[in-house]
Structure formats: C-alpha cells, structure tokens
PDB file of N, CA and C in Angstrom:
ATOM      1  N   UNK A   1       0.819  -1.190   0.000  1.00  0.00           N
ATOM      2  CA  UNK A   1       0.000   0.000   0.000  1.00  0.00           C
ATOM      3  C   UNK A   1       0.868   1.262   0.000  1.00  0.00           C
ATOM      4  N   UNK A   2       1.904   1.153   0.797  1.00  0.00           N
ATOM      5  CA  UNK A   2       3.180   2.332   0.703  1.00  0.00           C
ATOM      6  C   UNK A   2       3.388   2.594  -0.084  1.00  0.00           C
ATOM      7  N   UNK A   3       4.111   1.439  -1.331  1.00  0.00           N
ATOM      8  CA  UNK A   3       4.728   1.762  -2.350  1.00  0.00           C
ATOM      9  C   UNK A   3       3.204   2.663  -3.375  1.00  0.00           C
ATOM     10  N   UNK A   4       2.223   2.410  -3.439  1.00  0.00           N
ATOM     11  CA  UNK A   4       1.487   2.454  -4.263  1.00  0.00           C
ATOM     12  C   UNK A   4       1.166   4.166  -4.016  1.00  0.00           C
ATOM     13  N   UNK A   5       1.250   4.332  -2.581  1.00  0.00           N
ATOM     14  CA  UNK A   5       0.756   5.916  -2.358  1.00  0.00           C
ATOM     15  C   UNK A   5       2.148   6.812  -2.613  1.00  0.00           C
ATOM     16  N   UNK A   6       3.064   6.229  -2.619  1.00  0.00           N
ATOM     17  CA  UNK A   6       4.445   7.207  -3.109  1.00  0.00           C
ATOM     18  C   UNK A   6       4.004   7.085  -4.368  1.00  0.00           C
ATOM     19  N   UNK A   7       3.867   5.711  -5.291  1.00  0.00           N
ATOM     20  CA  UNK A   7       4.291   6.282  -6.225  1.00  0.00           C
ATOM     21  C   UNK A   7       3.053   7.452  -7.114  1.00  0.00           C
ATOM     22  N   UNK A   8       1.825   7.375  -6.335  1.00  0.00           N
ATOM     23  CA  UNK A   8       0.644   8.287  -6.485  1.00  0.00           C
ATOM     24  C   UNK A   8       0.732   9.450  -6.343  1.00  0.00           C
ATOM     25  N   UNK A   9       1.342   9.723  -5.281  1.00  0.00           N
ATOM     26  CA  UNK A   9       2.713  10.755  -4.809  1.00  0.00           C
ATOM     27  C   UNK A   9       3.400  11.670  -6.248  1.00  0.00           C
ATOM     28  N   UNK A  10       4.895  10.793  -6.554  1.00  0.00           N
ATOM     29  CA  UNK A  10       5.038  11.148  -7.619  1.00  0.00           C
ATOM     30  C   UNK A  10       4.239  11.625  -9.034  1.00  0.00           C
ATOM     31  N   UNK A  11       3.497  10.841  -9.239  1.00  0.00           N
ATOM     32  CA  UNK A  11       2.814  10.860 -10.496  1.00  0.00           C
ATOM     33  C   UNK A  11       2.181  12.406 -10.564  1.00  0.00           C
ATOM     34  N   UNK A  12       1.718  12.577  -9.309  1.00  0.00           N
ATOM     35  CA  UNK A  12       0.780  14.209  -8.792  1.00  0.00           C
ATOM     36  C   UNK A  12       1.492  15.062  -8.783  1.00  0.00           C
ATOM     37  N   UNK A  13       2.342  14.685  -8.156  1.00  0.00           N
ATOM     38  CA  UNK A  13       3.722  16.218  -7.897  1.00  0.00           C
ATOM     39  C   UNK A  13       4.996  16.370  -9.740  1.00  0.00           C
ATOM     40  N   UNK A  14       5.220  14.869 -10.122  1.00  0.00           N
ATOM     41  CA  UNK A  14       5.841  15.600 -10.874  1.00  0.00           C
ATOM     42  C   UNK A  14       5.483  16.238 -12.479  1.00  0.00           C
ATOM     43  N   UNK A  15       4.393  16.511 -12.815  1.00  0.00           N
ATOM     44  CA  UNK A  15       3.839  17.799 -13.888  1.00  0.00           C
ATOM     45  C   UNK A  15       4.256  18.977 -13.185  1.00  0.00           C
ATOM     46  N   UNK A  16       4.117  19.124 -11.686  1.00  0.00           N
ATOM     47  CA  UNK A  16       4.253  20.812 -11.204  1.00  0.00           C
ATOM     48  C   UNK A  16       5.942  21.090 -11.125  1.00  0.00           C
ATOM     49  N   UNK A  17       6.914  19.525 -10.869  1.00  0.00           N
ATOM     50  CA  UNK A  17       7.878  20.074 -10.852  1.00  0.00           C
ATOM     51  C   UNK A  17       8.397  20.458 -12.532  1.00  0.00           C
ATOM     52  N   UNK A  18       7.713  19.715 -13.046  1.00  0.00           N
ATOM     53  CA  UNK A  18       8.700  20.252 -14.752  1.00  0.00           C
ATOM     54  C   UNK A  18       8.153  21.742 -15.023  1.00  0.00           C
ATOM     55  N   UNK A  19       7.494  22.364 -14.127  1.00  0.00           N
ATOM     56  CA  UNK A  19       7.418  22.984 -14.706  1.00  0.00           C
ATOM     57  C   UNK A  19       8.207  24.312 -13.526  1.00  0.00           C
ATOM     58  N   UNK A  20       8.325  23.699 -12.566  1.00  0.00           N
ATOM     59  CA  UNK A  20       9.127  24.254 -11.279  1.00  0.00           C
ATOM     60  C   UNK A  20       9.725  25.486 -11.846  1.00  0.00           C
ATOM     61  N   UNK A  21      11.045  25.105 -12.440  1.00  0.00           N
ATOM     62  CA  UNK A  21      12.306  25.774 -13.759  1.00  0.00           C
ATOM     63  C   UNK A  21      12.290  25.107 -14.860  1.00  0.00           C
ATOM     64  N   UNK A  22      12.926  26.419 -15.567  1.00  0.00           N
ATOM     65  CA  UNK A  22      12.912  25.741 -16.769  1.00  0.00           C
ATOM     66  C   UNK A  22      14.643  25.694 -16.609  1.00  0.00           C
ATOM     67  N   UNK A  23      14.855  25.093 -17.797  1.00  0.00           N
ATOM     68  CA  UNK A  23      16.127  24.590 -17.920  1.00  0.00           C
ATOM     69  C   UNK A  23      16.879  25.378 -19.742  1.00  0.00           C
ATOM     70  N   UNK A  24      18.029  26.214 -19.477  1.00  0.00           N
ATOM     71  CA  UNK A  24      18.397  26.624 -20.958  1.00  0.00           C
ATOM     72  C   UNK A  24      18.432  25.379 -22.100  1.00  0.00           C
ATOM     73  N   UNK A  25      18.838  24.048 -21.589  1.00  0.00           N
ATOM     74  CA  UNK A  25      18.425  22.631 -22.438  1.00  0.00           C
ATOM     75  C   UNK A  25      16.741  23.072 -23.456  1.00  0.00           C
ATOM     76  N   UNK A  26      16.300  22.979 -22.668  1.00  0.00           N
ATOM     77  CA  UNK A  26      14.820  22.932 -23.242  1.00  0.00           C
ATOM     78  C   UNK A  26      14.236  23.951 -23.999  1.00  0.00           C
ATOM     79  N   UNK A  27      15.027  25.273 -23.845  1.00  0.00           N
ATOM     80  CA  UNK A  27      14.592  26.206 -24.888  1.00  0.00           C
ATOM     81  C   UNK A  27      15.868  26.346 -26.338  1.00  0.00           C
ATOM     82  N   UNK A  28      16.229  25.273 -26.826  1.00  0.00           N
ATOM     83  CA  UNK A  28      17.159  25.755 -27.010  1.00  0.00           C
ATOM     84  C   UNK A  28      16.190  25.323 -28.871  1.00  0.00           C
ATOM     85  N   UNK A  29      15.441  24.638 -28.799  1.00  0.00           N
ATOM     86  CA  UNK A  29      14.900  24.771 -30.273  1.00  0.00           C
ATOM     87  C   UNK A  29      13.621  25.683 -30.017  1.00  0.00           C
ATOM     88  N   UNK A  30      13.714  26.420 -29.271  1.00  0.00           N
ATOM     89  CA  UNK A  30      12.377  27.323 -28.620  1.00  0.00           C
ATOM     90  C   UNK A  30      12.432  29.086 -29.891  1.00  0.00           C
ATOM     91  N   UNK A  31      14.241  29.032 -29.195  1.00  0.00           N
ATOM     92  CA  UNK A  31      14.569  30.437 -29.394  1.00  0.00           C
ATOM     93  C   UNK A  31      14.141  31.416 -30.587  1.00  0.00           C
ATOM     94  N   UNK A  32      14.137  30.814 -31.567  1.00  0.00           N
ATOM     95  CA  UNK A  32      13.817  31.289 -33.071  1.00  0.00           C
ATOM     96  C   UNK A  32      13.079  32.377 -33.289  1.00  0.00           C
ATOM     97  N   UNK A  33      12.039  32.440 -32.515  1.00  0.00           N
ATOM     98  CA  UNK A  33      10.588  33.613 -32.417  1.00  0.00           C
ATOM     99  C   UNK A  33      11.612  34.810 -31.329  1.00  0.00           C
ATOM    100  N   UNK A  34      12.380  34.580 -31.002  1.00  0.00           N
ATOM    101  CA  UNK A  34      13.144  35.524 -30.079  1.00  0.00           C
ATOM    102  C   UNK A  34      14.001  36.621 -30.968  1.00  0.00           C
ATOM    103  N   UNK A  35      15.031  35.228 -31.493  1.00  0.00           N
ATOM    104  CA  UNK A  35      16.213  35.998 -31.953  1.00  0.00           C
ATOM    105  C   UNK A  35      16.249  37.145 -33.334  1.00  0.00           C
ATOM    106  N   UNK A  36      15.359  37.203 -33.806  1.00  0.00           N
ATOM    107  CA  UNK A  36      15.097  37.878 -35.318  1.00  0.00           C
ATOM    108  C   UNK A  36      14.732  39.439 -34.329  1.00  0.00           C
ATOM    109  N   UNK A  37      14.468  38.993 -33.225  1.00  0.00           N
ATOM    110  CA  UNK A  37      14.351  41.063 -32.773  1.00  0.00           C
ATOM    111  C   UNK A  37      14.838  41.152 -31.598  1.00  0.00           C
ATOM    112  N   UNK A  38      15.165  40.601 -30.943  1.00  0.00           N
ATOM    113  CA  UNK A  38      15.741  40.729 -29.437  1.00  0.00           C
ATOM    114  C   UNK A  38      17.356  40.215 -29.914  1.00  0.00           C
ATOM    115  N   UNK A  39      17.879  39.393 -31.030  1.00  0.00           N
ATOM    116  CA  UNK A  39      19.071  39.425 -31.157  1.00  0.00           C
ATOM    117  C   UNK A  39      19.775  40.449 -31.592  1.00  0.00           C
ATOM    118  N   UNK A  40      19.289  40.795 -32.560  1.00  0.00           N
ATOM    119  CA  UNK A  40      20.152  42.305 -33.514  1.00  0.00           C
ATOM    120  C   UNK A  40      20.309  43.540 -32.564  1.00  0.00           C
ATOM    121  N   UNK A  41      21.966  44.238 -32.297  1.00  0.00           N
ATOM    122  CA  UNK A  41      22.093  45.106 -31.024  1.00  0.00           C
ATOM    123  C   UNK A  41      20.910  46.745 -32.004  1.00  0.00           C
ATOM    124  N   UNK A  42      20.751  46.930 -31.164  1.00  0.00           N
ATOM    125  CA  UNK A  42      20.201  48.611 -31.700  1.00  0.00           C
ATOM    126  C   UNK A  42      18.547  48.110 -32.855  1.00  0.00           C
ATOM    127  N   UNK A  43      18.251  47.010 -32.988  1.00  0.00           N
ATOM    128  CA  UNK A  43      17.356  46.485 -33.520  1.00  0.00           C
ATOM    129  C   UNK A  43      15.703  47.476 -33.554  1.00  0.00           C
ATOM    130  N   UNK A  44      15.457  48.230 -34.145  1.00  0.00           N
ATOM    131  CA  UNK A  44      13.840  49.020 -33.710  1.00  0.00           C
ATOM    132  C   UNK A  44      12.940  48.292 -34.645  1.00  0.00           C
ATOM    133  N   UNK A  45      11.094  48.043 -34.088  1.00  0.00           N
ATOM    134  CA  UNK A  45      10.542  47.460 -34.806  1.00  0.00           C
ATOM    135  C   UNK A  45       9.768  48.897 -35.139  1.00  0.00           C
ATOM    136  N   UNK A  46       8.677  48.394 -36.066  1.00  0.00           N
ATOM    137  CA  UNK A  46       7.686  49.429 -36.744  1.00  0.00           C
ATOM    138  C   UNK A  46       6.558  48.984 -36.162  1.00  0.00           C
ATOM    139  N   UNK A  47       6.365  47.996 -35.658  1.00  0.00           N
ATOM    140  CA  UNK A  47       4.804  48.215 -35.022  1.00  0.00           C
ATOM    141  C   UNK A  47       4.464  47.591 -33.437  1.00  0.00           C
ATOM    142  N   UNK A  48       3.619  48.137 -33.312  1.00  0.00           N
ATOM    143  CA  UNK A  48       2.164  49.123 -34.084  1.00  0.00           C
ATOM    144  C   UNK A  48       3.084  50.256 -33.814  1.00  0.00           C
ATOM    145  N   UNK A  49       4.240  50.863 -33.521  1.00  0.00           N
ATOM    146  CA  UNK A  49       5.038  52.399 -33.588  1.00  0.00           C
ATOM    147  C   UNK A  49       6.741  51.880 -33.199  1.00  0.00           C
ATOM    148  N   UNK A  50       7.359  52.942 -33.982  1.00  0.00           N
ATOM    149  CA  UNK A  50       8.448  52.429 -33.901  1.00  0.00           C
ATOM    150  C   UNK A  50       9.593  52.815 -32.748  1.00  0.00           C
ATOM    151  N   UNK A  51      10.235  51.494 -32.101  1.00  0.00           N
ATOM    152  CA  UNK A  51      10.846  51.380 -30.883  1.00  0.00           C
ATOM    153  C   UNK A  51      11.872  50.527 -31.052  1.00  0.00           C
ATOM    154  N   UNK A  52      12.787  50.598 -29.860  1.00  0.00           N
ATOM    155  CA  UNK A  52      13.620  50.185 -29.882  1.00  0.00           C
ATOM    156  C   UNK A  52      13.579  48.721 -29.059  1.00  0.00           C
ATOM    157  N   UNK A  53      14.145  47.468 -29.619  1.00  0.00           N
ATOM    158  CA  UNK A  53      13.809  46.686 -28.799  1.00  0.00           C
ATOM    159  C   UNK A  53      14.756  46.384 -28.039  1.00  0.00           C
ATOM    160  N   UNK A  54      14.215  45.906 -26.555  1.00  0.00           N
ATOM    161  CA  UNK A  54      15.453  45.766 -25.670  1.00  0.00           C
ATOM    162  C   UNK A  54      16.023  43.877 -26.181  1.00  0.00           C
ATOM    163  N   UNK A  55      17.641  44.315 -25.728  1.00  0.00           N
ATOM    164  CA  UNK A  55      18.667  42.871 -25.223  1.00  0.00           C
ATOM    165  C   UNK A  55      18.049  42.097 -24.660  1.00  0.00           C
ATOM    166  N   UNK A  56      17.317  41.126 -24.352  1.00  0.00           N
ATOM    167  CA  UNK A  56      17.071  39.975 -23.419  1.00  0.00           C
ATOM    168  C   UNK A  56      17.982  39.290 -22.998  1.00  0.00           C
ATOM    169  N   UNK A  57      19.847  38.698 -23.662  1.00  0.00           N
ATOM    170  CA  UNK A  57      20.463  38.013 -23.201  1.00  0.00           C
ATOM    171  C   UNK A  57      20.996  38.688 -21.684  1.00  0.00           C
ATOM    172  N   UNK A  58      21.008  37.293 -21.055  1.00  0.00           N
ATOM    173  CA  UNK A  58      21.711  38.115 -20.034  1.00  0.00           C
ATOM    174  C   UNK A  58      20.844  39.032 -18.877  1.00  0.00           C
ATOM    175  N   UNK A  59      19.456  38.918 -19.161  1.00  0.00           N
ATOM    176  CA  UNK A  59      18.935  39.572 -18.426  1.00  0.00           C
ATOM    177  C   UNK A  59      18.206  38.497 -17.326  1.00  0.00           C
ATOM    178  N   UNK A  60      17.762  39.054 -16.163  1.00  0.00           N
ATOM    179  CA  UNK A  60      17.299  38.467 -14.513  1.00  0.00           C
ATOM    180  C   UNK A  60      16.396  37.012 -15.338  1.00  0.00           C
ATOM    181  N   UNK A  61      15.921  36.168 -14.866  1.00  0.00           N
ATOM    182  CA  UNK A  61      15.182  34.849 -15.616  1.00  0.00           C
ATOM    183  C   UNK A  61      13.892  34.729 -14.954  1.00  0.00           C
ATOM    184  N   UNK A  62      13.868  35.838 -13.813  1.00  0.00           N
ATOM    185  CA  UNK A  62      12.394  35.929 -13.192  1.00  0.00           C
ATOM    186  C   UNK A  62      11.921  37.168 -13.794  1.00  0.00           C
ATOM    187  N   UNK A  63      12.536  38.235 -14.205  1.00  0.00           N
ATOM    188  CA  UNK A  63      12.431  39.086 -14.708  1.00  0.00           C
ATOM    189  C   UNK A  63      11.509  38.393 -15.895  1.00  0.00           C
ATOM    190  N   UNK A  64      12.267  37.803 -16.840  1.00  0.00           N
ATOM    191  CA  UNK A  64      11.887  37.373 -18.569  1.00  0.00           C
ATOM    192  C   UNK A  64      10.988  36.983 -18.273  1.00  0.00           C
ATOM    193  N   UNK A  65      10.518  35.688 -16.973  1.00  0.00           N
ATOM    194  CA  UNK A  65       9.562  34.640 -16.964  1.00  0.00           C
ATOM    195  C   UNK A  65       8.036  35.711 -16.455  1.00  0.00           C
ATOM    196  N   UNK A  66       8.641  37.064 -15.824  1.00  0.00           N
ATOM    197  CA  UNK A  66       7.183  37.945 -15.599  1.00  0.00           C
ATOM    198  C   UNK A  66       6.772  38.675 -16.639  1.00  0.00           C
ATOM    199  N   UNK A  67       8.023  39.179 -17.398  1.00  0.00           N
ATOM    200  CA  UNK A  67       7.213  39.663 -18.711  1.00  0.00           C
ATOM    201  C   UNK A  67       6.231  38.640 -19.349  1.00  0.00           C
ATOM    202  N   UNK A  68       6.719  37.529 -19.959  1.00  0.00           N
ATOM    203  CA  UNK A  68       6.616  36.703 -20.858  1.00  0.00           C
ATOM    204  C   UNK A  68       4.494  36.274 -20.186  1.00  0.00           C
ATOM    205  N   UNK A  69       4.966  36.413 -18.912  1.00  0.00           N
ATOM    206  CA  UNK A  69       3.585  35.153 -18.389  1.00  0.00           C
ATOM    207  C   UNK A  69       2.564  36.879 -18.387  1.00  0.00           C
ATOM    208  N   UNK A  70       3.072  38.230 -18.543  1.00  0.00           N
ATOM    209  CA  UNK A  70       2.560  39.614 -18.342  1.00  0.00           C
ATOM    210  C   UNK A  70       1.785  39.373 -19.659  1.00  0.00           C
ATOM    211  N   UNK A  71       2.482  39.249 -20.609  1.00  0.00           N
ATOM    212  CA  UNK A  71       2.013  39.671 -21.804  1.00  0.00           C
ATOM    213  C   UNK A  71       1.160  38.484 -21.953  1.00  0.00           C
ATOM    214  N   UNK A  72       1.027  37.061 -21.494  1.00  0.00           N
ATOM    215  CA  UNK A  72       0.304  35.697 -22.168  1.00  0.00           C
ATOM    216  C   UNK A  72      -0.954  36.566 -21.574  1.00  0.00           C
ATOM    217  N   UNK A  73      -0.898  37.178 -20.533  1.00  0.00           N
ATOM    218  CA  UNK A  73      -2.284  37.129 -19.505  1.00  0.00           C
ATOM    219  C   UNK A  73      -2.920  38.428 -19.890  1.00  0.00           C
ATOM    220  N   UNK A  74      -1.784  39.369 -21.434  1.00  0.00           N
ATOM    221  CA  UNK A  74      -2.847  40.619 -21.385  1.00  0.00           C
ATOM    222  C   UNK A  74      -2.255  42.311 -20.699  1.00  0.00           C
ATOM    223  N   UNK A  75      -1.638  41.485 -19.135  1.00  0.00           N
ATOM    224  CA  UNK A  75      -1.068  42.548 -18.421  1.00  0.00           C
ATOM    225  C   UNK A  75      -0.481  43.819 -19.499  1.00  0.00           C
ATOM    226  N   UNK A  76       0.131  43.139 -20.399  1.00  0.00           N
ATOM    227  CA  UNK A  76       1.082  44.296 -21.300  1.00  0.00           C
ATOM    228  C   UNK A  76       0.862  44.105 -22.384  1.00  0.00           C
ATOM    229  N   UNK A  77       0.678  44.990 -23.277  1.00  0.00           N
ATOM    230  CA  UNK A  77       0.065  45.541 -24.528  1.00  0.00           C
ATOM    231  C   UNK A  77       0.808  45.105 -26.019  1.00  0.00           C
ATOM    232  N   UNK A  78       2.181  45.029 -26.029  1.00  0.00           N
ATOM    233  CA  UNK A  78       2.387  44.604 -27.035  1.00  0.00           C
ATOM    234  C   UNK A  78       1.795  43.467 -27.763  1.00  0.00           C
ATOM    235  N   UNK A  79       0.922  44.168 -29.302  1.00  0.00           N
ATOM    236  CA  UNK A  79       0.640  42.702 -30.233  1.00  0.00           C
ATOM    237  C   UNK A  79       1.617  41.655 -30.578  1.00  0.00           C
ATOM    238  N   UNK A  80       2.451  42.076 -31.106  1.00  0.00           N
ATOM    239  CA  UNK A  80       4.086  41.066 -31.064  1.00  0.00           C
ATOM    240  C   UNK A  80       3.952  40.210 -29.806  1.00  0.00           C
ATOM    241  N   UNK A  81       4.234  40.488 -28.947  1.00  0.00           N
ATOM    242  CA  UNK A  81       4.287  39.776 -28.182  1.00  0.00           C
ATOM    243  C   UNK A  81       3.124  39.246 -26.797  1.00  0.00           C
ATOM    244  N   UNK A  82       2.610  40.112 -26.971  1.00  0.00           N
ATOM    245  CA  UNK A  82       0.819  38.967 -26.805  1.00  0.00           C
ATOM    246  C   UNK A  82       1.077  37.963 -27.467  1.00  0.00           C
ATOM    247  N   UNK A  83       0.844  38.173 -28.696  1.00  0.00           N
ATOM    248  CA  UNK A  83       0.977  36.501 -29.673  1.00  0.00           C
ATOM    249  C   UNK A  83       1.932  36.015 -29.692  1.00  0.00           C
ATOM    250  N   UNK A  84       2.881  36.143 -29.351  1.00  0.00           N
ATOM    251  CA  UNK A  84       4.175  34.938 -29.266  1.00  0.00           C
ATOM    252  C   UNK A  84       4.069  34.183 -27.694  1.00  0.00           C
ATOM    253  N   UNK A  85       3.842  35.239 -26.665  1.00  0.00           N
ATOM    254  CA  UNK A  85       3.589  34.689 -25.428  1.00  0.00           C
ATOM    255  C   UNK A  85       2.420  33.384 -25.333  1.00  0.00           C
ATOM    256  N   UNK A  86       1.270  34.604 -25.988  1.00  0.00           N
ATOM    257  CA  UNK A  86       0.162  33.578 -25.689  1.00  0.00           C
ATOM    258  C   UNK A  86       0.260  32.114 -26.844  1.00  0.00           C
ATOM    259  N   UNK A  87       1.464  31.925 -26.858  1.00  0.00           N
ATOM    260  CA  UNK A  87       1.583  30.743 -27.776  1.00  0.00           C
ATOM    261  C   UNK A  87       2.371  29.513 -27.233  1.00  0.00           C
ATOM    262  N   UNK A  88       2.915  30.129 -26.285  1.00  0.00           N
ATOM    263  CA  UNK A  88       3.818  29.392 -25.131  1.00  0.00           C
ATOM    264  C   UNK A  88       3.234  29.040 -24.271  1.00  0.00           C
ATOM    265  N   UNK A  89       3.853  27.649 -23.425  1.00  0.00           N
ATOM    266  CA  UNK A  89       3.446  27.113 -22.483  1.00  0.00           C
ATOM    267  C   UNK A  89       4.031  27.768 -21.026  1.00  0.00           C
ATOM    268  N   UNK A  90       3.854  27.343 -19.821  1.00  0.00           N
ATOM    269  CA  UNK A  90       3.980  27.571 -19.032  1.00  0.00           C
ATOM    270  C   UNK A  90       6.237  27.266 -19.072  1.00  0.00           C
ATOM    271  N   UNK A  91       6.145  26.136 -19.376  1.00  0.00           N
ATOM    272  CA  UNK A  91       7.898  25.180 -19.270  1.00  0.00           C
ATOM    273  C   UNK A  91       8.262  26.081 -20.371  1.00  0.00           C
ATOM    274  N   UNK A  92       7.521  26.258 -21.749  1.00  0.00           N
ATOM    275  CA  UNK A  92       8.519  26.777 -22.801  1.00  0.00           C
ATOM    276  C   UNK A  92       9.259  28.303 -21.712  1.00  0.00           C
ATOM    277  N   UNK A  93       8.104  29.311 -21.337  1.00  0.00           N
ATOM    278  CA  UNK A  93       8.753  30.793 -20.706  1.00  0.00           C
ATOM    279  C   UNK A  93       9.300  30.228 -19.711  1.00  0.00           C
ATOM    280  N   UNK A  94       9.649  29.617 -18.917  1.00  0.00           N
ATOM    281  CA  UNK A  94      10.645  28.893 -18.053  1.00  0.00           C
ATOM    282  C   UNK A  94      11.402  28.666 -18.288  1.00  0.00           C
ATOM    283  N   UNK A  95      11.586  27.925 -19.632  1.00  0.00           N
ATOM    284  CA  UNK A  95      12.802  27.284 -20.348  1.00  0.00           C
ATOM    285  C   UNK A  95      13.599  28.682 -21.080  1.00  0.00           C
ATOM    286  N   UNK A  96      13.064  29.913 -22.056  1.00  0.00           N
ATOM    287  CA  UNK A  96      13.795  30.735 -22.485  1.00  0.00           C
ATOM    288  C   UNK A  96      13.977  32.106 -21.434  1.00  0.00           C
ATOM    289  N   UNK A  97      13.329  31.548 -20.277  1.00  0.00           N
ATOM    290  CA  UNK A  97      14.053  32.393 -19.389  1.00  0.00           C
ATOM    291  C   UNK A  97      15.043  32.020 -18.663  1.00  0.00           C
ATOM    292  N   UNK A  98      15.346  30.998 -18.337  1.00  0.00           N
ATOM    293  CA  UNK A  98      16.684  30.285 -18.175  1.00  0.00           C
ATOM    294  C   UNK A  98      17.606  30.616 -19.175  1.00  0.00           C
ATOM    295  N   UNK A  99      16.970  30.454 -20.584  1.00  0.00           N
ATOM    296  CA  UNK A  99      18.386  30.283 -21.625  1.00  0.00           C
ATOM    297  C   UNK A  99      19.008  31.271 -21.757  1.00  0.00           C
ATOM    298  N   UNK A 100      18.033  32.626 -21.786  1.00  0.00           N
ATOM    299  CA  UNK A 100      18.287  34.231 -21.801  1.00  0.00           C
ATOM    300  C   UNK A 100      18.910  34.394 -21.108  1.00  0.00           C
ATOM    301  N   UNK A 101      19.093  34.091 -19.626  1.00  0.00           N
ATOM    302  CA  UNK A 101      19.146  34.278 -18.496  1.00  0.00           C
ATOM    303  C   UNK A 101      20.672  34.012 -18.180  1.00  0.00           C
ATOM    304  N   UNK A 102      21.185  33.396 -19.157  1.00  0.00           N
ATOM    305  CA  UNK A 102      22.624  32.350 -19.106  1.00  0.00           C
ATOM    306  C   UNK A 102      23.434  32.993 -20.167  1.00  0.00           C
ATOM    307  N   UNK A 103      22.556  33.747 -20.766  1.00  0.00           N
ATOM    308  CA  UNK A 103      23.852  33.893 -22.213  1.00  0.00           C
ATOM    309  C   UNK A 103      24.584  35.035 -21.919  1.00  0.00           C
TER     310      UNK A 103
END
C-alpha cells in the first residue's frame, strides 16, 4: 500500500515540478521567435510604432519569466508579443528564461 501511495505521490507532484524551472536545455529549439528582434544590437521594430527593442540576453530569468507570463495574460500591450507569449506554455517561458538568463 506504501509503495502504491508514493508512487501516487510522484505521479501528482511531478507535472508541477517540470514545470518548477525551466532549464536553458529545453529552450534551445524554442529560441527562433526571439532571436530575429531581441538578437540584432540597436534592432527598432515598426509596429504598431516604432521602438527600440530591448537585449534579453543576459537579463534576470524571473524578470523574462514575468514579462513573458505579463504579456500571455494581457497585463502588457504589445501585439508582437501577446501573440508569441500567448503561444507558449507555461515550461517553454521557463525554459527561455533560463536560456536568456545564461547567455
């Protein structure tokens, strides 16, 4: 009966841990939707008005992971990135906030 309630245990708890952290491993075929405007230094987009976009490498990974989950939920206004957020899972913004987070 022990073994059966650990391993009931596990089964429950670990979905919440994968998604605990993410790991730079796991975003690493993620990045693509990133790098075309957050890679290029001095990079400005045109819409909806034209700005400058910030560096992400290298920046805080709780930082990235509050924008990222800001914009899925609406909090923040960018169309760009409304739709790239709200396209991600919970592990993917975990995962490229780790990877960001490292470079």
């Amino acid at each position: 009966m022990l073994k059966k309630l650990v391993l009931a245990s596990v089964l429950v708890v670990s979905p919440w841990l994968a998604h605990a952290q993410g790991t730079p491993e796991g975003a690493r075929q993620k990045t693509s939707m990133c790098i075309g405007c957050h890679g290029i230094p001095e990079y400005k987009a045109s819409f909806p008005s034209v700005y400058r976009v910030p560096m992400i490498a290298g920046q805080n990974a709780k930082y990235l992971e509050n924008a990222l989950q800001a914009y899925k939920k609406g909090e923040r206004s960018h169309p760009t990135m409304r739709g790239i957020a709200g396209s991600l899972s919970d592990k993917d913004i975990a995962d490229l906030a780790a990877y960001y987070a490292g470079k």
